[in-house]
Protein backbone atom coordinates (compact mmCIF):
# COMPACT_ATOMS: atom_id res chain seq x y z
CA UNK A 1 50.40 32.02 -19.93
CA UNK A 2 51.87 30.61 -22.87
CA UNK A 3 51.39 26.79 -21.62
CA UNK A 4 48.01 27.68 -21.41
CA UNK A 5 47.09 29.09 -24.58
CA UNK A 6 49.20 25.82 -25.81
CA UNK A 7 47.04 23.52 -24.07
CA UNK A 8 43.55 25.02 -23.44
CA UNK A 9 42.01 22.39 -25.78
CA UNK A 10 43.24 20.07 -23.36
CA UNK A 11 41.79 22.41 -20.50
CA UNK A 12 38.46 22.23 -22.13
CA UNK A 13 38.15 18.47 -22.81
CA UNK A 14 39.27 18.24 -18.89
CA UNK A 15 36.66 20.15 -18.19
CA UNK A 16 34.05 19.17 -20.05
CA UNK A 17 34.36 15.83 -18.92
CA UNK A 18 34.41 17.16 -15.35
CA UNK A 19 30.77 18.25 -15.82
CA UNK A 20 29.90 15.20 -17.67
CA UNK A 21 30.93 12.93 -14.94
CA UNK A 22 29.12 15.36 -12.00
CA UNK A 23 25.97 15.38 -14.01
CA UNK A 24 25.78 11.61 -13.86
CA UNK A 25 26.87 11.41 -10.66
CA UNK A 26 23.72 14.10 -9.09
CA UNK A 27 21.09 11.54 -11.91
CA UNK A 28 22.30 8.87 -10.10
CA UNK A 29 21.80 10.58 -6.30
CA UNK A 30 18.56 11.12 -7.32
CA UNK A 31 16.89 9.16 -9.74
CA UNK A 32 14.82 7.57 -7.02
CA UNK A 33 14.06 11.01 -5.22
CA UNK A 34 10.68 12.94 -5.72
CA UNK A 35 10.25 16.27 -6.98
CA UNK A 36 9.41 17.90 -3.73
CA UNK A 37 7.20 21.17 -3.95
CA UNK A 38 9.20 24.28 -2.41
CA UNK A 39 6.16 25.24 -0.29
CA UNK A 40 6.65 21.67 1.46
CA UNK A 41 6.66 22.34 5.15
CA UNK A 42 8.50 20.04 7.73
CA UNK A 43 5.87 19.38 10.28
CA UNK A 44 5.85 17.50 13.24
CA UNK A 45 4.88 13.74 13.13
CA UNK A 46 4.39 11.96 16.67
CA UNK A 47 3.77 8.49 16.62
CA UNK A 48 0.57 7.54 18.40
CA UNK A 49 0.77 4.77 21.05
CA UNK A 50 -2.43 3.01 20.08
CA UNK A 51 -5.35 2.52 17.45
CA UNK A 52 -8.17 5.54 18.02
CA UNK A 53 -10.98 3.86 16.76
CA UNK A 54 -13.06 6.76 17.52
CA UNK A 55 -11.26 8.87 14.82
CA UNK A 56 -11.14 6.53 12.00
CA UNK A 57 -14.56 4.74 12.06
CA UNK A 58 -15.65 6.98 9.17
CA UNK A 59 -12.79 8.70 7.71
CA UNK A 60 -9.13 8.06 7.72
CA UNK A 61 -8.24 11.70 9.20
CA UNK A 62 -9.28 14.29 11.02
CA UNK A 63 -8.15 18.15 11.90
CA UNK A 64 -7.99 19.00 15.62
CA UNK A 65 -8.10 22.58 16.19
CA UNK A 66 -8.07 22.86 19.67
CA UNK A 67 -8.09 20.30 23.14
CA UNK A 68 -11.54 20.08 23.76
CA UNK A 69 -11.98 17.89 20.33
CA UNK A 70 -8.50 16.44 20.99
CA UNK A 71 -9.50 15.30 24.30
CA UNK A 72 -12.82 13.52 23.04
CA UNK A 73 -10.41 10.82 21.53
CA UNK A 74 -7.46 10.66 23.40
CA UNK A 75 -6.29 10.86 26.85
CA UNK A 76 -6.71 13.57 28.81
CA UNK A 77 -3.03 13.72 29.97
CA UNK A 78 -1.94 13.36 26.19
CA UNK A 79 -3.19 16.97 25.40
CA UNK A 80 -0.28 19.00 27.11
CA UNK A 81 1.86 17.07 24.76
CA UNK A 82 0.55 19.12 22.04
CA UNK A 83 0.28 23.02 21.28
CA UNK A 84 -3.38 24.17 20.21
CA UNK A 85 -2.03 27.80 20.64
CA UNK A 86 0.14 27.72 17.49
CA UNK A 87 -0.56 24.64 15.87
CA UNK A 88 -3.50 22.27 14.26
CA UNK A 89 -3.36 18.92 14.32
CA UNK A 90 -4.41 15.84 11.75
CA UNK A 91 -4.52 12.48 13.16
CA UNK A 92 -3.31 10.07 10.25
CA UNK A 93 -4.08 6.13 9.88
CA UNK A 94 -1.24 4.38 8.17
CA UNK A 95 -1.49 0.84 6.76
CA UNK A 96 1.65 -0.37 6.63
CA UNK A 97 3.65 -3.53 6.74
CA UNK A 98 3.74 -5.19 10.27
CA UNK A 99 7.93 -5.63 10.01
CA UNK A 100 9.07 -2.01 8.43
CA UNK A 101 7.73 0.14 10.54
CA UNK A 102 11.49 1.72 10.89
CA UNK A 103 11.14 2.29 7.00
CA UNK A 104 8.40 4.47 6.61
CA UNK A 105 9.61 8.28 7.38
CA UNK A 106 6.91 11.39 7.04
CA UNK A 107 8.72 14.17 5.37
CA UNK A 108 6.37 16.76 5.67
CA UNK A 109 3.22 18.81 3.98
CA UNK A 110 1.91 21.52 1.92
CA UNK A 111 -1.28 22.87 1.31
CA UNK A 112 -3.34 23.47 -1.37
CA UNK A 113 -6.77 24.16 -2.41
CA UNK A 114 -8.25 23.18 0.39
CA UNK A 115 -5.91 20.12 0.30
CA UNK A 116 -3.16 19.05 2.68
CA UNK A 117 -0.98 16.91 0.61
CA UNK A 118 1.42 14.86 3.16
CA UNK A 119 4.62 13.12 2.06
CA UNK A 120 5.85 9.72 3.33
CA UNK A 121 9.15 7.98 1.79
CA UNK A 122 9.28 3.91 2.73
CA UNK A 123 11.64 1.39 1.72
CA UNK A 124 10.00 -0.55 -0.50
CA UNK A 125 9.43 -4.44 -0.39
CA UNK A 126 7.43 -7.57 -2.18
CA UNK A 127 6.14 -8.81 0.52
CA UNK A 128 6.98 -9.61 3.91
CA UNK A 129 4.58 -9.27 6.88
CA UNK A 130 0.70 -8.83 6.47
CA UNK A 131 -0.28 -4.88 6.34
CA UNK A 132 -0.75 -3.56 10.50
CA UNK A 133 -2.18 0.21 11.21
CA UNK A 134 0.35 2.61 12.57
CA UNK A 135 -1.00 6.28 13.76
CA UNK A 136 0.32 9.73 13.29
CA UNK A 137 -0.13 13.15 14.71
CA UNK A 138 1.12 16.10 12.43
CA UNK A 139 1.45 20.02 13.43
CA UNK A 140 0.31 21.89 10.82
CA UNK A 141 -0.46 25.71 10.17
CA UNK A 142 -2.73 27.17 12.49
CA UNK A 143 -4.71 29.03 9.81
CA UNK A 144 -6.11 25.45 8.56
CA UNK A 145 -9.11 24.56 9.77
CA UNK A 146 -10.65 22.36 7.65
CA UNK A 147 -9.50 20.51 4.40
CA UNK A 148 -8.85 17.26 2.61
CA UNK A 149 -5.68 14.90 3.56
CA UNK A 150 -4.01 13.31 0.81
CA UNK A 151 -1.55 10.97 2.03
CA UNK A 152 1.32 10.50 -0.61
CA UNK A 153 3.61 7.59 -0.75
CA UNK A 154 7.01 7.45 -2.72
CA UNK A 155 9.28 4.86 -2.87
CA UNK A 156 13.29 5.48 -1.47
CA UNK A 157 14.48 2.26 -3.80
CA UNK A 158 13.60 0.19 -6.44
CA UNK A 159 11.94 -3.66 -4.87
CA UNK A 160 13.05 -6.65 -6.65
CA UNK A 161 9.96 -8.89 -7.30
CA UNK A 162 10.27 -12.32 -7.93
CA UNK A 163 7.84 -13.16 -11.15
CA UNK A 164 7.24 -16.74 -9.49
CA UNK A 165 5.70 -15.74 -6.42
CA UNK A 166 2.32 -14.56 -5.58
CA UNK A 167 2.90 -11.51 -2.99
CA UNK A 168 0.84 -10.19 -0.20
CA UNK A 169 -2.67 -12.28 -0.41
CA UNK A 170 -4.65 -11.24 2.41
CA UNK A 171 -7.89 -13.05 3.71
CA UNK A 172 -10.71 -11.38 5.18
CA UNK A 173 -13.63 -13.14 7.40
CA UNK A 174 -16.65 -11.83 7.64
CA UNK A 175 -19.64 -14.36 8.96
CA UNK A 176 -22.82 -13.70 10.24
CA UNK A 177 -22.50 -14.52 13.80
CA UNK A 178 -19.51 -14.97 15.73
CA UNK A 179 -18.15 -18.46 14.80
CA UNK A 180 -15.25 -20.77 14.53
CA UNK A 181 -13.97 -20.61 11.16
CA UNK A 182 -11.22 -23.12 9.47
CA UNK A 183 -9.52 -21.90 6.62
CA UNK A 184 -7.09 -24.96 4.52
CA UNK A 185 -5.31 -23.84 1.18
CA UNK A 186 -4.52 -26.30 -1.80
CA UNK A 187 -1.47 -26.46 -2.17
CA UNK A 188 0.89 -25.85 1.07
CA UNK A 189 4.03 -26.97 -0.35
CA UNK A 190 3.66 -23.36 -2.06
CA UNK A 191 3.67 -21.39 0.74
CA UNK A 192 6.63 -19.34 1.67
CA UNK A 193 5.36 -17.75 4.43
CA UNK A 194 2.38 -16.99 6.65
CA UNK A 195 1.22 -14.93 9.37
CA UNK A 196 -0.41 -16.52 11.84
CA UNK A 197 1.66 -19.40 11.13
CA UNK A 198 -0.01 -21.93 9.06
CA UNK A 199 -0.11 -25.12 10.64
CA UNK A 200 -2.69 -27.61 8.03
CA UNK A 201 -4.78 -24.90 8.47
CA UNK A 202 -6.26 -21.50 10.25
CA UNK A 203 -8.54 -22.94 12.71
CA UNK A 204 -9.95 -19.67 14.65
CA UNK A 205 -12.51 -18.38 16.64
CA UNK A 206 -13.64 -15.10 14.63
CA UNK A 207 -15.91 -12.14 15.23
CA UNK A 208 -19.30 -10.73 13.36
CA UNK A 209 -16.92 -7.59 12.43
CA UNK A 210 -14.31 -9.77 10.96
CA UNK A 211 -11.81 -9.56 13.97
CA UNK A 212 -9.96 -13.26 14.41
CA UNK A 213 -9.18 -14.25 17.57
CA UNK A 214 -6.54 -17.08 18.93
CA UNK A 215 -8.29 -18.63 21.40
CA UNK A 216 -5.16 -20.18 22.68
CA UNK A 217 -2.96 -16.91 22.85
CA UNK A 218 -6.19 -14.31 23.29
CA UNK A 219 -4.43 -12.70 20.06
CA UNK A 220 -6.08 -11.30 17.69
CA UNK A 221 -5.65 -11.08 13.53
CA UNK A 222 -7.87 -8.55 11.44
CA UNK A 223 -6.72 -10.82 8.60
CA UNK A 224 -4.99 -14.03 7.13
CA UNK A 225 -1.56 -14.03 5.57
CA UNK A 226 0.00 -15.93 3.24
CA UNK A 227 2.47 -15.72 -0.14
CA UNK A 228 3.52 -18.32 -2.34
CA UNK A 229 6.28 -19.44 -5.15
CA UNK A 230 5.62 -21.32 -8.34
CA UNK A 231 2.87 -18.98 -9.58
CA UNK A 232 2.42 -18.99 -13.16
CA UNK A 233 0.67 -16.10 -14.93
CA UNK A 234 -1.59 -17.46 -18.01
CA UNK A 235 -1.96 -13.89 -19.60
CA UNK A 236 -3.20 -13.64 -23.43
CA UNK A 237 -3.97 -10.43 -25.15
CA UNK A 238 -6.69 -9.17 -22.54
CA UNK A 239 -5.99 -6.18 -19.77
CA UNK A 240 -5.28 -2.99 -18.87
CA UNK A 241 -2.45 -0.60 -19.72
CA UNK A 242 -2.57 2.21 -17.18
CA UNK A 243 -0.43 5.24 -17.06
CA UNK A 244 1.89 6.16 -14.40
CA UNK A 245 -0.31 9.21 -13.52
CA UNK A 246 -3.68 7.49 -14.14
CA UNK A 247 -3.07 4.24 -11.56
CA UNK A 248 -4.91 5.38 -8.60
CA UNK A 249 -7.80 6.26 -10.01
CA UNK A 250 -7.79 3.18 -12.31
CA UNK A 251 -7.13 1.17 -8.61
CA UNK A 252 -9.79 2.91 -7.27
CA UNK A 253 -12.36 2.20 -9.81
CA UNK A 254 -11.65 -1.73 -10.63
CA UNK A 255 -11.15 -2.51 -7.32
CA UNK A 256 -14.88 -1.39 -5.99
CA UNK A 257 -16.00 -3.15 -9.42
CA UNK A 258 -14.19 -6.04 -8.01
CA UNK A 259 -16.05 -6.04 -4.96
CA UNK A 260 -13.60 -4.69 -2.20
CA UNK A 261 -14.75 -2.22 0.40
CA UNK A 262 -13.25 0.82 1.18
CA UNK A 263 -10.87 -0.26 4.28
CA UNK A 264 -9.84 -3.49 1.47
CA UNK A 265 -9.47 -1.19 -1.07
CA UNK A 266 -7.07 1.30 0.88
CA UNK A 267 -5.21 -1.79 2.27
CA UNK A 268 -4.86 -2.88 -1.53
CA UNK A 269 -3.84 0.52 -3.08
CA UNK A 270 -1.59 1.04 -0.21
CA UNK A 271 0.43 -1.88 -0.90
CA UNK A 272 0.03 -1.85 -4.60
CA UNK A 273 0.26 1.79 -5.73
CA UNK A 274 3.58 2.79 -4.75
CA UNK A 275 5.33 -0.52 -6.87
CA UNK A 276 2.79 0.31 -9.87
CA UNK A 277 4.36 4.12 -9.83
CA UNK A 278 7.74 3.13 -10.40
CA UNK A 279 7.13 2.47 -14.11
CA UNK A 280 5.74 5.27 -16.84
CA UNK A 281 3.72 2.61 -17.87
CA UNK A 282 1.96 -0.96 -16.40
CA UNK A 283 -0.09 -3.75 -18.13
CA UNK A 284 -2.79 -5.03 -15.52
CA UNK A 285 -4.60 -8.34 -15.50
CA UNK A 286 -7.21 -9.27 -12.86
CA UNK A 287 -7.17 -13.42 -12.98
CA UNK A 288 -10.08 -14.92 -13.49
CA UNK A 289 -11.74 -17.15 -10.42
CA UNK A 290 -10.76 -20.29 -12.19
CA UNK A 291 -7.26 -19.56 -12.70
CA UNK A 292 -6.49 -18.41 -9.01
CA UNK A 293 -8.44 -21.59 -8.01
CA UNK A 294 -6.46 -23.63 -9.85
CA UNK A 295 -3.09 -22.26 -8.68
CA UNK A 296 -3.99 -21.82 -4.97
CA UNK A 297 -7.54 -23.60 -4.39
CA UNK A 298 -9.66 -22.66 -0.85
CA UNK A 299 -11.17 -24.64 1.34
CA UNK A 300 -13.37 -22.63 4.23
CA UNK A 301 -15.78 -24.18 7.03
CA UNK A 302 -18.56 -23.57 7.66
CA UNK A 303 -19.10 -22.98 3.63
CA UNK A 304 -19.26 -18.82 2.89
CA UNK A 305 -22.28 -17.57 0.69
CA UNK A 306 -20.08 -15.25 -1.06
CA UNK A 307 -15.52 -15.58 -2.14
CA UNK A 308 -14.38 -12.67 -3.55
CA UNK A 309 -10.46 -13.27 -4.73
CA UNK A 310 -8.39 -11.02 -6.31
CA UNK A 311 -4.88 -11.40 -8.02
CA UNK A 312 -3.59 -8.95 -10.07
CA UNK A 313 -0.70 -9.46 -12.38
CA UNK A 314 1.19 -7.05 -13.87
CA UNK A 315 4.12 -6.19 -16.09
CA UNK A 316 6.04 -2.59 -16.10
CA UNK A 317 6.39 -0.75 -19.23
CA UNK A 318 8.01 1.74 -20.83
CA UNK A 319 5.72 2.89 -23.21
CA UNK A 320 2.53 1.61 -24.07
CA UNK A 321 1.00 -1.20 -25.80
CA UNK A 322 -1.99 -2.41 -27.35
CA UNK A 323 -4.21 -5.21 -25.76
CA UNK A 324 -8.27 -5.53 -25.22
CA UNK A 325 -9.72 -4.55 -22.63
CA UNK A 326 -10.43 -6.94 -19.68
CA UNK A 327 -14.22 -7.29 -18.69
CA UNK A 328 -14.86 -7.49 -15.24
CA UNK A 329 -17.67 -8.71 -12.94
CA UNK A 330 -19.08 -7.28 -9.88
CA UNK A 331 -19.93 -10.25 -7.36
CA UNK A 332 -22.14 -10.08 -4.79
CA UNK A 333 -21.12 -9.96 -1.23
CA UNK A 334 -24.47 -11.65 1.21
CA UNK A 335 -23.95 -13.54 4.30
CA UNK A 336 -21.15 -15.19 5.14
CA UNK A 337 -18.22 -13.55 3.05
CA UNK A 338 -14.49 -13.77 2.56
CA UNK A 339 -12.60 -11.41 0.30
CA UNK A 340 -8.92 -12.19 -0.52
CA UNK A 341 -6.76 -10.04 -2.82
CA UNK A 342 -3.05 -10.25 -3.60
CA UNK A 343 -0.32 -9.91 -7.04
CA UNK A 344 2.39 -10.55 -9.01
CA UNK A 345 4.74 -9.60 -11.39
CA UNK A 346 5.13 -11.42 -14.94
CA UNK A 347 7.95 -11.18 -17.32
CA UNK A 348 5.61 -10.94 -20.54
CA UNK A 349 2.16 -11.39 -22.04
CA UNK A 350 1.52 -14.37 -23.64
């Protein structure tokens, strides 16, 4: 007893430094985890075999309460794998890049004022492969019949993005008539990668509802792929700075200003939102026409009545700063149209 009452100071340093070193240790478990409600419920995902075009024509969910309904959409011999006894069922569309499919894991659900919020953790990434559909089934209470889905995405790590590149621009078609389309960019020695492969040029046969088809290989693209290095942002004292908790609504607003539709819009926010959450804090700039010309000019045939490209730059910040406000312009999109977005990360604001 003695040794301790001689050395409890030493005791107490010992253990205070103990707690110290545990405390950082469970920050650094989970500093990249999300606050998870305790009414989150595990659910059961399946992964659908095949795009239900049916479902998701007008709405990117829907509740199935019993076979009848399920069997309107799917196979008949797909309804036994499912229990309409016990469960409901929402059907969920997933955009999601074509090469990480193994990276995206549903965690579950909770409802909530007529709300079913639904969790998904992905590895994130800057780029990779262009954004493909994947299709999910999830057992939920049986007492919910009708309600909202709110798909939620959180990121499991922290992406490195290069400031030099331009990630992730996409290229929709959309002519009048089906037509052969060729599609050249500026400057090729840019490119890092594309999907379909870019070979001086896209030359395809594509479709009145934008669908792009390989003539060659019967294969078919619902878009054009392509990133790029040496991109320099020319930002000046013009933007946005958006809060964390503010970003998807801010998304969802400039983008339609922009001119993307819904389906581009979800695409966009999809890819976008989950990088733009990891910071309290983001300055956004939308370049203007000229400047993404003059980095990455396009060259289409037969000439499109209406281009609609997008690149959005921005920086992560810790706390906010001061700049004016960017004025955008809503184009027009008549006859022949092709709507590109993509983005990038800058180191500062010049």
């Amino acid at each position: 007893m003695s040794f301790f009452k001689k050395n409890y100071k030493i005791f107490l340093v010992i253990t205070l430094v103990l707690c110290i070193l545990i405390c950082i240790l469970l920050f650094y478990l989970n500093r990249n985890s999300l606050p998870i409600s305790s009414n989150y419920q595990e659910g059961k995902f399946t992964m659908l075999s095949h795009s239900h075009e049916k479902i998701f024509s007008d709405r990117n969910s829907q509740i199935f309460m019993n076979s009848s309904d399920f069997s309107y959409y799917f196979p008949q011999e797909d309804v036994n794998h499912y229990d309409f006894s016990h469960f409901n069922y929402v059907a969920l569309e997933i955009a999601y890049d074509s090469c990480r499919e193994s990276n995206l894991e549903p965690k579950g659900y909770y409802y909530e004022n007529g709300v079913i919020h639904v969790l998904f953790y992905y590895k994130a990434s800057c780029g990779v492969c262009a954004p493909e559909y994947y299709y999910y089934m999830l057992e939920i209470d049986k007492s919910i019949q009708d309600a909202i889905v709110d798909i939620n995405y959180h990121s499991t790590n922290d992406p490195h993005c290069d400031p030099d590149i331009a990630y992730k621009p996409i290229i929709y078609l959309y002519p009048e008539e089906d037509m052969n389309v060729e599609v050249s960019l500026g400057n090729p020695d840019y490119l890092t990668i594309t999907y379909p492969e870019y070979k001086d040029g896209w030359n395809y046969f594509v479709k009145k509802d934008g669908t792009i088809i390989d003539t060659n290989t019967s294969f078919e693209y619902y878009s054009l792929f392509w990133e790029g290095n040496h991109h320099v942002s020319k930002k000046h004292n013009v933007g946005f700075v958006v809060k964390n908790s503010d970003t998807l609504s801010f998304l969802e607003e400039k983008l339609r200003i922009l001119g993307l539709n819904d389906k581009e819009a979800q695409e966009f926010i999809i890819y976008w939102y989950p990088k733009l959450k990891q910071s309290p804090y983001n300055y956004i700039y939308f370049e203007t026409m000229d400047e993404i010309n003059e980095y990455m000019p396009l060259s289409i045939t037969p000439t499109p009545d209406s281009i609609i490209r997008i690149q959005m730059d921005y920086l992560p910040l810790k706390e906010p700063i001061n700049v004016l406000e960017e004025k955008l312009s809503s184009p027009q999109r008549n006859g022949f149209t092709v709507v590109e977005w993509g983005g990038s990360i800058i180191e500062e604001i010049k």
